[in-house]
PDB file of N, CA and C in Angstrom:
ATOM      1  N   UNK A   1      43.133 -13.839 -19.189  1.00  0.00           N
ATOM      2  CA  UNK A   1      41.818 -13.399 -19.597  1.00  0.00           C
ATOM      3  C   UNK A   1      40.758 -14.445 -19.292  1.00  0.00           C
ATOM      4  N   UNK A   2      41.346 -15.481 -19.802  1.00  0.00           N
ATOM      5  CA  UNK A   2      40.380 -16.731 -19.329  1.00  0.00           C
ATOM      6  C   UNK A   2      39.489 -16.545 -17.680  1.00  0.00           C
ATOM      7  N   UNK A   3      40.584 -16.602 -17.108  1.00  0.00           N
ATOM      8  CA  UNK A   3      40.332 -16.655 -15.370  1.00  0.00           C
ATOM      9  C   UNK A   3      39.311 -15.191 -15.006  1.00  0.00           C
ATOM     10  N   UNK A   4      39.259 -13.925 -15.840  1.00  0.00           N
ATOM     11  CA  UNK A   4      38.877 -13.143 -15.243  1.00  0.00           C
ATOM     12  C   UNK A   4      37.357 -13.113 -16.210  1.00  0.00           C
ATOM     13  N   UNK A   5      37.066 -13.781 -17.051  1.00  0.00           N
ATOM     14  CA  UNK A   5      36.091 -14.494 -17.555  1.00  0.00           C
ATOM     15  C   UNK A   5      35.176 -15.251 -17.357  1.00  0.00           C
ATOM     16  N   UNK A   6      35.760 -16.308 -16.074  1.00  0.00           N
ATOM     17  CA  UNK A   6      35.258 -17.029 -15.848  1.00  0.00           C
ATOM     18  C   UNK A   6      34.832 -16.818 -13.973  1.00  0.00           C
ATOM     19  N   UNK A   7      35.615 -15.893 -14.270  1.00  0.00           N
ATOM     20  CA  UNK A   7      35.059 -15.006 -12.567  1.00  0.00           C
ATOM     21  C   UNK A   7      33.692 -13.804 -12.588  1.00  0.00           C
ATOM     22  N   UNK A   8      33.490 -13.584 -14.158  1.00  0.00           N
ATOM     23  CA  UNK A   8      32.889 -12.463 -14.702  1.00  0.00           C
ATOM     24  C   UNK A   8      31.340 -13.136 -14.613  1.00  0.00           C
ATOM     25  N   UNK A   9      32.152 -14.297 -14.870  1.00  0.00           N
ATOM     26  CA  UNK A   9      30.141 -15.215 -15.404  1.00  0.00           C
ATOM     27  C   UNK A   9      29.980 -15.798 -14.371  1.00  0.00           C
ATOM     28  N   UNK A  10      30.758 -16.268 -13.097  1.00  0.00           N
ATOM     29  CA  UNK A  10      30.348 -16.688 -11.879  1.00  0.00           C
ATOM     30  C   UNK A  10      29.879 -15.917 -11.165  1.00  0.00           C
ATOM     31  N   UNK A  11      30.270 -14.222 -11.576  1.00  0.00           N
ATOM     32  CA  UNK A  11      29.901 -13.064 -10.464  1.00  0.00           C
ATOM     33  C   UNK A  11      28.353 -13.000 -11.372  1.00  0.00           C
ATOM     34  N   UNK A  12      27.915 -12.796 -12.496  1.00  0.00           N
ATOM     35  CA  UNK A  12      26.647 -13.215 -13.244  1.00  0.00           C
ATOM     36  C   UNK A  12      25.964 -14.031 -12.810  1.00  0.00           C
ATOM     37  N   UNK A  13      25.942 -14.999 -12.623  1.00  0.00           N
ATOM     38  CA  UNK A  13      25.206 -16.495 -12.005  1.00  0.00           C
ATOM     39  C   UNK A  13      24.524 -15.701 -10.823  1.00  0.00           C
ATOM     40  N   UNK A  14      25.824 -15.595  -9.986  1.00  0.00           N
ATOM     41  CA  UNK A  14      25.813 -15.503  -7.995  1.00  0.00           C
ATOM     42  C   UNK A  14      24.421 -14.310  -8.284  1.00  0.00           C
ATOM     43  N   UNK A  15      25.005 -13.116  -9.087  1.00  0.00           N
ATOM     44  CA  UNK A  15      23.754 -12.146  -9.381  1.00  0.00           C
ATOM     45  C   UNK A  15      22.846 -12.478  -9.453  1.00  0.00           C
ATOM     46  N   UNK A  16      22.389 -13.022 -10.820  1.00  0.00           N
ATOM     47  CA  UNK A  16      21.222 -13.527 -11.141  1.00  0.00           C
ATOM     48  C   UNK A  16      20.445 -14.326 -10.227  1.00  0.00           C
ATOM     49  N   UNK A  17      21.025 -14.923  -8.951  1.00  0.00           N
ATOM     50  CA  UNK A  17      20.358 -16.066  -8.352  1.00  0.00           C
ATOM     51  C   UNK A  17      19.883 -14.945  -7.241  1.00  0.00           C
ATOM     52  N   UNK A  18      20.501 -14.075  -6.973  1.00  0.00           N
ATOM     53  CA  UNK A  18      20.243 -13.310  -5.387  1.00  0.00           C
ATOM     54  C   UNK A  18      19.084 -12.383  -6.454  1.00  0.00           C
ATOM     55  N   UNK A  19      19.327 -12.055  -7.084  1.00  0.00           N
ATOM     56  CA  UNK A  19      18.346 -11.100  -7.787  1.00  0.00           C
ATOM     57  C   UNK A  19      16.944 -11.954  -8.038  1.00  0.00           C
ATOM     58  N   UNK A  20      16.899 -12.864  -8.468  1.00  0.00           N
ATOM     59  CA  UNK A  20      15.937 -13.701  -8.202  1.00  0.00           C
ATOM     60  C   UNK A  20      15.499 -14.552  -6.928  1.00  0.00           C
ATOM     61  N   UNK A  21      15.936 -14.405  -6.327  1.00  0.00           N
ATOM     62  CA  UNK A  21      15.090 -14.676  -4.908  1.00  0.00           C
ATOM     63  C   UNK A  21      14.843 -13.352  -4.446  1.00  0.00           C
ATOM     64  N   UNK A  22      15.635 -11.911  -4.690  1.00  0.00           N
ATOM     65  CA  UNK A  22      14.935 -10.591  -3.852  1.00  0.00           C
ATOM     66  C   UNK A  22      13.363 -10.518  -4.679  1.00  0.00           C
ATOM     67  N   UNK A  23      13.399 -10.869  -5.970  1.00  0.00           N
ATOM     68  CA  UNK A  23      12.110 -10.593  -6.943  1.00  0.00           C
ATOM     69  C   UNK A  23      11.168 -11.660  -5.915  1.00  0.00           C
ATOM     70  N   UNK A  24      11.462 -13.200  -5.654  1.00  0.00           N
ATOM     71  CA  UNK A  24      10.507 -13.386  -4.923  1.00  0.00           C
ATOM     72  C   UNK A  24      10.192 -13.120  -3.415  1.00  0.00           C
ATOM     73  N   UNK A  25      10.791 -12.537  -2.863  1.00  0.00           N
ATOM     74  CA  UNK A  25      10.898 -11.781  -1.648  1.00  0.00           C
ATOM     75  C   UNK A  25      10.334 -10.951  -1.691  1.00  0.00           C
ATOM     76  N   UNK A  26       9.939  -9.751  -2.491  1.00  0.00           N
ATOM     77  CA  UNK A  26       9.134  -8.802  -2.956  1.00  0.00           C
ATOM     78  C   UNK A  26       7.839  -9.300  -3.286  1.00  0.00           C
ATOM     79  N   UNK A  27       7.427 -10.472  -3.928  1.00  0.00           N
ATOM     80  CA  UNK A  27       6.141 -10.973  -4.468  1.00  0.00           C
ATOM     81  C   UNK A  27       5.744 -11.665  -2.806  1.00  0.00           C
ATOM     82  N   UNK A  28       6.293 -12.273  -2.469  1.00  0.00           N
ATOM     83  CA  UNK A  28       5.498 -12.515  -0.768  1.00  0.00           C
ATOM     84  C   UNK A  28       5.305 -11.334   0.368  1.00  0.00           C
ATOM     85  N   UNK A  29       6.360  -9.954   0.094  1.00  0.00           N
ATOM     86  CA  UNK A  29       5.933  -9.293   0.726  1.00  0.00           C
ATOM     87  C   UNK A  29       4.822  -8.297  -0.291  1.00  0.00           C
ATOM     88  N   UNK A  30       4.337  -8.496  -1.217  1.00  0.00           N
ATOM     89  CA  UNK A  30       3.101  -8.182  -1.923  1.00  0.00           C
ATOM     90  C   UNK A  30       2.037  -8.993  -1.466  1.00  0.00           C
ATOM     91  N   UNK A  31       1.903 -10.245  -1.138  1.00  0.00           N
ATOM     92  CA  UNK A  31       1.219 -11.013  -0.667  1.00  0.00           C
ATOM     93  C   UNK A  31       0.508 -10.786   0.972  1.00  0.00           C
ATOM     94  N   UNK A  32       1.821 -10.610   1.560  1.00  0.00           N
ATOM     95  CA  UNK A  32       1.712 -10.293   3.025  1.00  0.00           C
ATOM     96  C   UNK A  32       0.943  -9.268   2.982  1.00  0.00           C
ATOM     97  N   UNK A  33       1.054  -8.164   2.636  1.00  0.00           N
ATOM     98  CA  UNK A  33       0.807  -6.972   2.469  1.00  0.00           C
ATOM     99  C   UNK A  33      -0.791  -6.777   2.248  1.00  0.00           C
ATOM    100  N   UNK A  34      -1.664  -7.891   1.430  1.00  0.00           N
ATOM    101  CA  UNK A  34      -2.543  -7.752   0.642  1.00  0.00           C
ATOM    102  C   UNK A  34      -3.825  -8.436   1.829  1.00  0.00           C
ATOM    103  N   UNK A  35      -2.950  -9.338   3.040  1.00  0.00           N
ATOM    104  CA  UNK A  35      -3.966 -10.203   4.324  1.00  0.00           C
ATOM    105  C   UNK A  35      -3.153  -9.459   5.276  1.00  0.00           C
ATOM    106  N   UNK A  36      -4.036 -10.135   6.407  1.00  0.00           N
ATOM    107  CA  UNK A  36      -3.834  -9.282   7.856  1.00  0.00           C
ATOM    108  C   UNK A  36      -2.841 -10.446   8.558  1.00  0.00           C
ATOM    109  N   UNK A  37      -1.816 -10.056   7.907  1.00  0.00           N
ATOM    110  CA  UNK A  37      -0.618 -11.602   8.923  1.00  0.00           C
ATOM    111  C   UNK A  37      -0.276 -10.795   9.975  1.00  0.00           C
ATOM    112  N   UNK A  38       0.086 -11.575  10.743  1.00  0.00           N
ATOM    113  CA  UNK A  38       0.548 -10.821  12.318  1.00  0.00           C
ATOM    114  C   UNK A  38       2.220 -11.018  12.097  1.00  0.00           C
ATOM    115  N   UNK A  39       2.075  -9.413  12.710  1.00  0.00           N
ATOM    116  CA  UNK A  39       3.875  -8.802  12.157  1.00  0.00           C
ATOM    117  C   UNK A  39       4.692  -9.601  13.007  1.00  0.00           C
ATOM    118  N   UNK A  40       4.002 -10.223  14.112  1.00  0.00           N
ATOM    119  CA  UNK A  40       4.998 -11.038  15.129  1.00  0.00           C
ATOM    120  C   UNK A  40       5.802 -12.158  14.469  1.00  0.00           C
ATOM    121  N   UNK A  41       5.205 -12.676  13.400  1.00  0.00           N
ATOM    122  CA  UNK A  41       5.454 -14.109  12.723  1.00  0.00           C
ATOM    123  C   UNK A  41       6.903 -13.690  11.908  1.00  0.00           C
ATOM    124  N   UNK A  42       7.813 -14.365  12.214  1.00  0.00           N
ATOM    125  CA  UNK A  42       9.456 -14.599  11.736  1.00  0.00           C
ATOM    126  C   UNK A  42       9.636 -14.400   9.919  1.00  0.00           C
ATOM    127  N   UNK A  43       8.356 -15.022   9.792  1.00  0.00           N
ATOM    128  CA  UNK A  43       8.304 -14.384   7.923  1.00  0.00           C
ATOM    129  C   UNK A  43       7.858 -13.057   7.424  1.00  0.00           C
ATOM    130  N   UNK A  44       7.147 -12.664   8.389  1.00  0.00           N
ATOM    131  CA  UNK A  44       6.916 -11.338   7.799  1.00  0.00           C
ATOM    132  C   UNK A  44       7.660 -10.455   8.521  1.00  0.00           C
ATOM    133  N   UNK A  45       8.423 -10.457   9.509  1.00  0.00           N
ATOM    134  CA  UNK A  45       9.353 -10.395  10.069  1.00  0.00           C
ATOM    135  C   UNK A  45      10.994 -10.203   8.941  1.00  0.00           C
ATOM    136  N   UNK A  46      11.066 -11.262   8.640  1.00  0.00           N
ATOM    137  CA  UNK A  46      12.084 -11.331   7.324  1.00  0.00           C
ATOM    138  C   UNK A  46      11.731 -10.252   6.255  1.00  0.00           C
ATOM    139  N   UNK A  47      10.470 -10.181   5.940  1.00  0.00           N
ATOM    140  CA  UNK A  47       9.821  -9.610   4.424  1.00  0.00           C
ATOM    141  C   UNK A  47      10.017  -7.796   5.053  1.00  0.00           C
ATOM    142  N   UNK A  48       9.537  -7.509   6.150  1.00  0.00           N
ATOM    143  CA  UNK A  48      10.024  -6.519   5.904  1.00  0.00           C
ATOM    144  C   UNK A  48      11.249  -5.909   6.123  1.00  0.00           C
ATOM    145  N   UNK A  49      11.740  -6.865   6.833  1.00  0.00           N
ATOM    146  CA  UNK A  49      13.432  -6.280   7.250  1.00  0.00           C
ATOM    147  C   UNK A  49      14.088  -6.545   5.802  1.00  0.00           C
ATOM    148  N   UNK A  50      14.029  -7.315   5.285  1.00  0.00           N
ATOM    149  CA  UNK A  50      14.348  -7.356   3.871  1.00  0.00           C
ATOM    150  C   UNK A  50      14.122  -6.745   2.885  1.00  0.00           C
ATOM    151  N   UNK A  51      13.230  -6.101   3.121  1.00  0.00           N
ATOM    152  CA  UNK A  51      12.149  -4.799   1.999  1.00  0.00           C
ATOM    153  C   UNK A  51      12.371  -3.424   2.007  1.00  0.00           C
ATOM    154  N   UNK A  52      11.989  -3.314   3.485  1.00  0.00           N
ATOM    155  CA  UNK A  52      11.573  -1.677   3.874  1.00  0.00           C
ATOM    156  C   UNK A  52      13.034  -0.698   3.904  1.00  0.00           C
ATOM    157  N   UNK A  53      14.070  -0.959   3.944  1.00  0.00           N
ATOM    158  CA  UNK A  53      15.251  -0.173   4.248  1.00  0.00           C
ATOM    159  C   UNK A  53      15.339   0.847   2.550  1.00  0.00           C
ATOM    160  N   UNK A  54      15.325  -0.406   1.693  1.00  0.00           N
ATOM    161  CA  UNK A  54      15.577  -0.148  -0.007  1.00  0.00           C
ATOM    162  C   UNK A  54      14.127   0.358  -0.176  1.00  0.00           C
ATOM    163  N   UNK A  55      13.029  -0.419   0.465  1.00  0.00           N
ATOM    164  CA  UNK A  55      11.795   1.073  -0.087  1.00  0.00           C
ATOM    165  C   UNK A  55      11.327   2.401   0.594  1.00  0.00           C
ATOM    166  N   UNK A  56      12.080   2.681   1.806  1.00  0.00           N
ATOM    167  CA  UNK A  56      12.527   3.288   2.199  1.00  0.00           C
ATOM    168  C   UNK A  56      13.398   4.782   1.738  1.00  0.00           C
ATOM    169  N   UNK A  57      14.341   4.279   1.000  1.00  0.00           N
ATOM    170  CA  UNK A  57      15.343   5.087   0.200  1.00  0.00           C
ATOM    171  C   UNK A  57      14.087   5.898  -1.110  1.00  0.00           C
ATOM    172  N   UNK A  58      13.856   4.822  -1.687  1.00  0.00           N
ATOM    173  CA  UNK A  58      13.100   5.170  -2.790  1.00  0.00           C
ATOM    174  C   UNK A  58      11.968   5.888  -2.127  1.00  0.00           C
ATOM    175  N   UNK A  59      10.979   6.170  -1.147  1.00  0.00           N
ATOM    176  CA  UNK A  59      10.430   6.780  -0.807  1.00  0.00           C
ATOM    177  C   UNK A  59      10.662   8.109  -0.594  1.00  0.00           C
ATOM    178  N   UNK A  60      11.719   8.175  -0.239  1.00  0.00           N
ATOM    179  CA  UNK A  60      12.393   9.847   0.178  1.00  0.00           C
ATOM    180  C   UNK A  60      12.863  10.390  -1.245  1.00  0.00           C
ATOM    181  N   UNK A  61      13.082   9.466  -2.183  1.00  0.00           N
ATOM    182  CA  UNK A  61      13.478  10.111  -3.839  1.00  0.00           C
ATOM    183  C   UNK A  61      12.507  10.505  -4.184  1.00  0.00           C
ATOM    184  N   UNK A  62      11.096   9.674  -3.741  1.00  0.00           N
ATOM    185  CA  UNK A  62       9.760   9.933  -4.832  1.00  0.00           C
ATOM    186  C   UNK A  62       8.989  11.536  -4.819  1.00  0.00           C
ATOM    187  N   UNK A  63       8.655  11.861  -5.686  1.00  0.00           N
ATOM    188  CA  UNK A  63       8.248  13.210  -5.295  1.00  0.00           C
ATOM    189  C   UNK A  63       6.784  13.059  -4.261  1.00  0.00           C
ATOM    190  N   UNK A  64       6.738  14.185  -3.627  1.00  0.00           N
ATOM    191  CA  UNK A  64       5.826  14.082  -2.947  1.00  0.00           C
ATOM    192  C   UNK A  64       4.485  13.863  -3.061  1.00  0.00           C
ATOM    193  N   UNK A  65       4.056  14.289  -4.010  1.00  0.00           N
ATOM    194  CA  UNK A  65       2.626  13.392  -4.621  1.00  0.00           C
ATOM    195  C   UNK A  65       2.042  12.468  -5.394  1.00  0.00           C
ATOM    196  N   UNK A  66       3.169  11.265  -5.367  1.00  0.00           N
ATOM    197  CA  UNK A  66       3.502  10.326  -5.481  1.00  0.00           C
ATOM    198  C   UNK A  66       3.829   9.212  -3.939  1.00  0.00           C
ATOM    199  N   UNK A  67       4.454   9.831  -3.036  1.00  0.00           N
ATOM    200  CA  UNK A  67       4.274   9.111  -1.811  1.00  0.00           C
ATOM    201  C   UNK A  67       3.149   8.717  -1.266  1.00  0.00           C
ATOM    202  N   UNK A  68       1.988   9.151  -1.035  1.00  0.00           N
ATOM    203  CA  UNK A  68       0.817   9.089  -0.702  1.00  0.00           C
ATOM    204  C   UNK A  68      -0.158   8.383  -1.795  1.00  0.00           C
ATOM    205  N   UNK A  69       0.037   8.259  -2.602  1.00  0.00           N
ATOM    206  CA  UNK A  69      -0.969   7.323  -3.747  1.00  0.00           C
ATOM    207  C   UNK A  69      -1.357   5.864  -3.294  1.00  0.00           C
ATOM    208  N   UNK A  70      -2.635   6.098  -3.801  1.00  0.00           N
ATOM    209  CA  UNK A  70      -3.151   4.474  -3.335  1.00  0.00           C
ATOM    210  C   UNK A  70      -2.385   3.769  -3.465  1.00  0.00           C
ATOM    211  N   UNK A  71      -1.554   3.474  -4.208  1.00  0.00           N
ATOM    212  CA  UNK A  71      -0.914   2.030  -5.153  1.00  0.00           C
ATOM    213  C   UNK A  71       0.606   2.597  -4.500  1.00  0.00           C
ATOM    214  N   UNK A  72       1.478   1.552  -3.402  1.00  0.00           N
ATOM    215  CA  UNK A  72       2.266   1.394  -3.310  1.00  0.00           C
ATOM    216  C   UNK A  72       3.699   2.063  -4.745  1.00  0.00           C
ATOM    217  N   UNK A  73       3.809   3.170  -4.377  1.00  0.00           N
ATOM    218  CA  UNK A  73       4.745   3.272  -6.057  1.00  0.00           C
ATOM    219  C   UNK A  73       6.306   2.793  -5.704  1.00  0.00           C
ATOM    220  N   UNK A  74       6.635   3.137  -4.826  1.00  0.00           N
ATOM    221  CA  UNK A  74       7.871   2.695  -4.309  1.00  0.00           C
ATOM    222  C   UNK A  74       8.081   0.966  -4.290  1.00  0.00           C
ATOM    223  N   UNK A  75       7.268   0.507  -4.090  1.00  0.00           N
ATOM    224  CA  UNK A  75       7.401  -0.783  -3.933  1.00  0.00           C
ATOM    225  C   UNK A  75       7.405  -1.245  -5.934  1.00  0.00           C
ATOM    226  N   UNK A  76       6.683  -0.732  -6.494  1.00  0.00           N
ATOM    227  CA  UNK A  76       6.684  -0.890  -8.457  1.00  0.00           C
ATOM    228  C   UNK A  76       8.037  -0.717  -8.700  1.00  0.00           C
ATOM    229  N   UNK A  77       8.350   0.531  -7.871  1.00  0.00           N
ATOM    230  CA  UNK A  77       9.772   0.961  -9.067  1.00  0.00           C
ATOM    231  C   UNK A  77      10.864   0.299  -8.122  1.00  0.00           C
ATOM    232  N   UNK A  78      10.969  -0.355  -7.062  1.00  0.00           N
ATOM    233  CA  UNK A  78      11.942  -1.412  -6.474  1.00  0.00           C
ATOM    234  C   UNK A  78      11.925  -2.376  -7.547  1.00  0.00           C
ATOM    235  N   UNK A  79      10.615  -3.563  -7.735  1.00  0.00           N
ATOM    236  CA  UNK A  79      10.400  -4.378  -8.381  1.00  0.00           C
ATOM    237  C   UNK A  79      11.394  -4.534  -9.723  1.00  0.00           C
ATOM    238  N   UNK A  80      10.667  -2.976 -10.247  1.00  0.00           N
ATOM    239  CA  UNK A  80      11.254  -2.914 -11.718  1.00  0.00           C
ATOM    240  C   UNK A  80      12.565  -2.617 -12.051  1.00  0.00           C
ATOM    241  N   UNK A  81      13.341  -1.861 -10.605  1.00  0.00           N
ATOM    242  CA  UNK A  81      14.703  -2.051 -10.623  1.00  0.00           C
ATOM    243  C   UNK A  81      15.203  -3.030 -10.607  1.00  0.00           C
ATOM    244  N   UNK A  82      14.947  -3.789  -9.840  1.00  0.00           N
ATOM    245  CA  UNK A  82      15.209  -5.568 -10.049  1.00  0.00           C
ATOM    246  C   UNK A  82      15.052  -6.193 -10.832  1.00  0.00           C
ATOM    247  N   UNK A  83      13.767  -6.612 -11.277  1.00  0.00           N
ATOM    248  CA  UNK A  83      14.160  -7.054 -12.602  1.00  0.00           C
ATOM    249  C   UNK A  83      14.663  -6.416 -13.930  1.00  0.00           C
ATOM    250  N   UNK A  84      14.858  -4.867 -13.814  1.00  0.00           N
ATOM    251  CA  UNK A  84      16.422  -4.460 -15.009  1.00  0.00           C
ATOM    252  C   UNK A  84      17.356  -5.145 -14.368  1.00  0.00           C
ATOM    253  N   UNK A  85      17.781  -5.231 -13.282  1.00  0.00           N
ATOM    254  CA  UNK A  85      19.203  -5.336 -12.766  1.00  0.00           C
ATOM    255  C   UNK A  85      19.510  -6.889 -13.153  1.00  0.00           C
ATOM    256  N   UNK A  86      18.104  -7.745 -12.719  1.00  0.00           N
ATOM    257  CA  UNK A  86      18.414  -9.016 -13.401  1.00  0.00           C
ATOM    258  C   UNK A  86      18.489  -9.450 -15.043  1.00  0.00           C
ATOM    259  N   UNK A  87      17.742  -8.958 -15.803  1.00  0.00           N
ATOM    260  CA  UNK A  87      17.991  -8.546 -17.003  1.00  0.00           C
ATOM    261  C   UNK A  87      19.373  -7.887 -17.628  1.00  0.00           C
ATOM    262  N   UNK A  88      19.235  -6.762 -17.434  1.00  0.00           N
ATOM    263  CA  UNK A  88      20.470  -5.914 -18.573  1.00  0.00           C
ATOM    264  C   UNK A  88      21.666  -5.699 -17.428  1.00  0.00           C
ATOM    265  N   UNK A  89      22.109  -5.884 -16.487  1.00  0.00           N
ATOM    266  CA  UNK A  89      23.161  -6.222 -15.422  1.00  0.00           C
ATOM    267  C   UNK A  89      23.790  -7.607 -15.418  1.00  0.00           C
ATOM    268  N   UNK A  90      23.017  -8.074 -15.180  1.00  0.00           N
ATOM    269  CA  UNK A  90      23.589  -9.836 -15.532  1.00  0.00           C
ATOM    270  C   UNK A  90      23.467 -10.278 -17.242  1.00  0.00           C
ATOM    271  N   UNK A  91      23.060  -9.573 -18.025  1.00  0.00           N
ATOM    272  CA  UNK A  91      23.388 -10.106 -19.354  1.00  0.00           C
ATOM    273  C   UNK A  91      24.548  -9.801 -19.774  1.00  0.00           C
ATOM    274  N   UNK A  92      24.413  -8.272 -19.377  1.00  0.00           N
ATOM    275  CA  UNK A  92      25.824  -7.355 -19.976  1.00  0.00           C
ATOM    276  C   UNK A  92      26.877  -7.875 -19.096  1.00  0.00           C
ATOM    277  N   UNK A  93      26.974  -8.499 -18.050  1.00  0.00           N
ATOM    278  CA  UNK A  93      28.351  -9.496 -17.892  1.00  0.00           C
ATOM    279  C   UNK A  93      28.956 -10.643 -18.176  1.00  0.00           C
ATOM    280  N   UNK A  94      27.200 -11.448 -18.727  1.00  0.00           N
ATOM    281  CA  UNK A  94      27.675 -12.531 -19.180  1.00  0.00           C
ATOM    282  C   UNK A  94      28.371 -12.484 -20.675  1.00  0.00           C
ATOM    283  N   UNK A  95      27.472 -11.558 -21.346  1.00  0.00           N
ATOM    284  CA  UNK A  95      28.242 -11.116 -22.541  1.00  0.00           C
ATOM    285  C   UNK A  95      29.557 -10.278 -22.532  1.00  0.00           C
ATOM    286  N   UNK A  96      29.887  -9.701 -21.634  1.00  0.00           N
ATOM    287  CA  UNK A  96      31.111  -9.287 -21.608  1.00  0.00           C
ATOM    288  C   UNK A  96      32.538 -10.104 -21.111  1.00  0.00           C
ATOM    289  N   UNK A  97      32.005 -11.202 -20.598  1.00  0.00           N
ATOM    290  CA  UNK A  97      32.731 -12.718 -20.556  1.00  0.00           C
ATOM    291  C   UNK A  97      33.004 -13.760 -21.106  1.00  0.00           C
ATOM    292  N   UNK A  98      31.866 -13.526 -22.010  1.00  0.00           N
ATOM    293  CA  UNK A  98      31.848 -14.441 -23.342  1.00  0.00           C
ATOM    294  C   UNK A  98      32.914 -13.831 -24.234  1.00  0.00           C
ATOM    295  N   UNK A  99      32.723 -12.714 -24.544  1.00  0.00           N
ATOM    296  CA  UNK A  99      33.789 -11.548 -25.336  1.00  0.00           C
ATOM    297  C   UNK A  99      35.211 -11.733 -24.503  1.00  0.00           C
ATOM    298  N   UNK A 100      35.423 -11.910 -23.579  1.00  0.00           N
ATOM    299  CA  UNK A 100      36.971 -12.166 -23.311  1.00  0.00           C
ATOM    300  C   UNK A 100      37.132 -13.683 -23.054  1.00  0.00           C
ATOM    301  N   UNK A 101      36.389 -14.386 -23.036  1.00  0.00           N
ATOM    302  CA  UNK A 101      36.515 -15.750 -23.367  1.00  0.00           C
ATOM    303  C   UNK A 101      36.856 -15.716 -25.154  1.00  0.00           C
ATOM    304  N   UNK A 102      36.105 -15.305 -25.754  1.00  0.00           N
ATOM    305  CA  UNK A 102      36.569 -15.710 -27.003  1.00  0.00           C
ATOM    306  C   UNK A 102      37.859 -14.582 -27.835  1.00  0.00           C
ATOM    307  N   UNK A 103      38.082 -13.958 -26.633  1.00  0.00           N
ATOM    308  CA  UNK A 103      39.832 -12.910 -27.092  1.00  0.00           C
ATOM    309  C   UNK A 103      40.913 -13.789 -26.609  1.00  0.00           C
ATOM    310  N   UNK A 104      40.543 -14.790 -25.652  1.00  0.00           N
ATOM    311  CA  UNK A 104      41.457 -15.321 -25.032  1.00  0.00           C
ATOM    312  C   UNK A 104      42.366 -16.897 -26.051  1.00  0.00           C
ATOM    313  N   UNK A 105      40.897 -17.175 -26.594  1.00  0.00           N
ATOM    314  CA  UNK A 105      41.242 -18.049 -27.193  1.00  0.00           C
ATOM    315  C   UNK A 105      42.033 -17.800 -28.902  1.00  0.00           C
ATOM    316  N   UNK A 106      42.836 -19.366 -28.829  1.00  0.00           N
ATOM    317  CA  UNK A 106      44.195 -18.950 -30.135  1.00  0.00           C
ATOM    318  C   UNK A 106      43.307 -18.165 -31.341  1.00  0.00           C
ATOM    319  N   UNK A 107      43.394 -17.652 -32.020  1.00  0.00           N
ATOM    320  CA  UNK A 107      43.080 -17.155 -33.211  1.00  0.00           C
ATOM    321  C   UNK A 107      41.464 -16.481 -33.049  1.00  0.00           C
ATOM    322  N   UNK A 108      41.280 -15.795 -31.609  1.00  0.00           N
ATOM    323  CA  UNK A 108      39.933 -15.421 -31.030  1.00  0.00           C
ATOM    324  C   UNK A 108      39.348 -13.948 -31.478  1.00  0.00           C
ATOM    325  N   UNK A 109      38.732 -13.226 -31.483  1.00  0.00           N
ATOM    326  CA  UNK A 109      38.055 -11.978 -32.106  1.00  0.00           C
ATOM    327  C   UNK A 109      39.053 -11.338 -31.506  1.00  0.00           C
ATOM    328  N   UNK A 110      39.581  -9.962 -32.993  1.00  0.00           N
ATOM    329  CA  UNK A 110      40.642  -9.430 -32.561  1.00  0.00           C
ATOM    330  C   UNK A 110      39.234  -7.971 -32.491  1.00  0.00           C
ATOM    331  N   UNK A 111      40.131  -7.091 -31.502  1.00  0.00           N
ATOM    332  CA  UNK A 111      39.903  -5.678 -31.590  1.00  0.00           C
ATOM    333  C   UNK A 111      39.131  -5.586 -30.133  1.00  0.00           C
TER     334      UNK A 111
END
């Protein structure tokens, strides 16, 4: 139990860290988005190959009068998937590792 515990909160970490750099990957391609950068440049280059596939998806879910709105919506509800996913995804494993960390141990929470 130990070992699959401690694989539980390393797979948590690894999460939390990629989930937090896509959140700032998203805030520079909000940035990009907002000046006239030239698409030729290797960073914005990155930002949208990194972006557009996943807002993409969510675009074809959104209802249709919602696609067309001033305000980027697809790009909000990416965001806000991300940070749930970094939130209540990576908590609920770390806590569910903590919980077999402490079953594992001698005289540890029974049930």
């Amino acid at each position: 139990m130990l070992l699959l515990a401690d694989v539980m909160m390393g797979v948590a970490r690894v999460l939390s860290w990629v989930l937090w750099f896509y959140e700032i990957v998203l805030i520079a391609r909000a940035v990009v988005s907002w000046v006239s950068a030239d698409p030729r440049n290797p960073i914005v280059g990155f930002l949208h190959a990194a972006t557009d596939p996943l807002l993409r998806v969510i675009r074809r879910l959104l209802p249709m009068s919602l696609r067309y709105f001033p305000i980027d919506i697809a790009f909000l509800v990416l965001f806000a998937l991300v940070i749930f996913a970094n939130h209540a995804v990576v908590q609920t494993l770390v806590d569910y590792a903590t919980v077999l960390r402490l079953q594992a141990l001698p005289g540890g929470v029974q049930g």
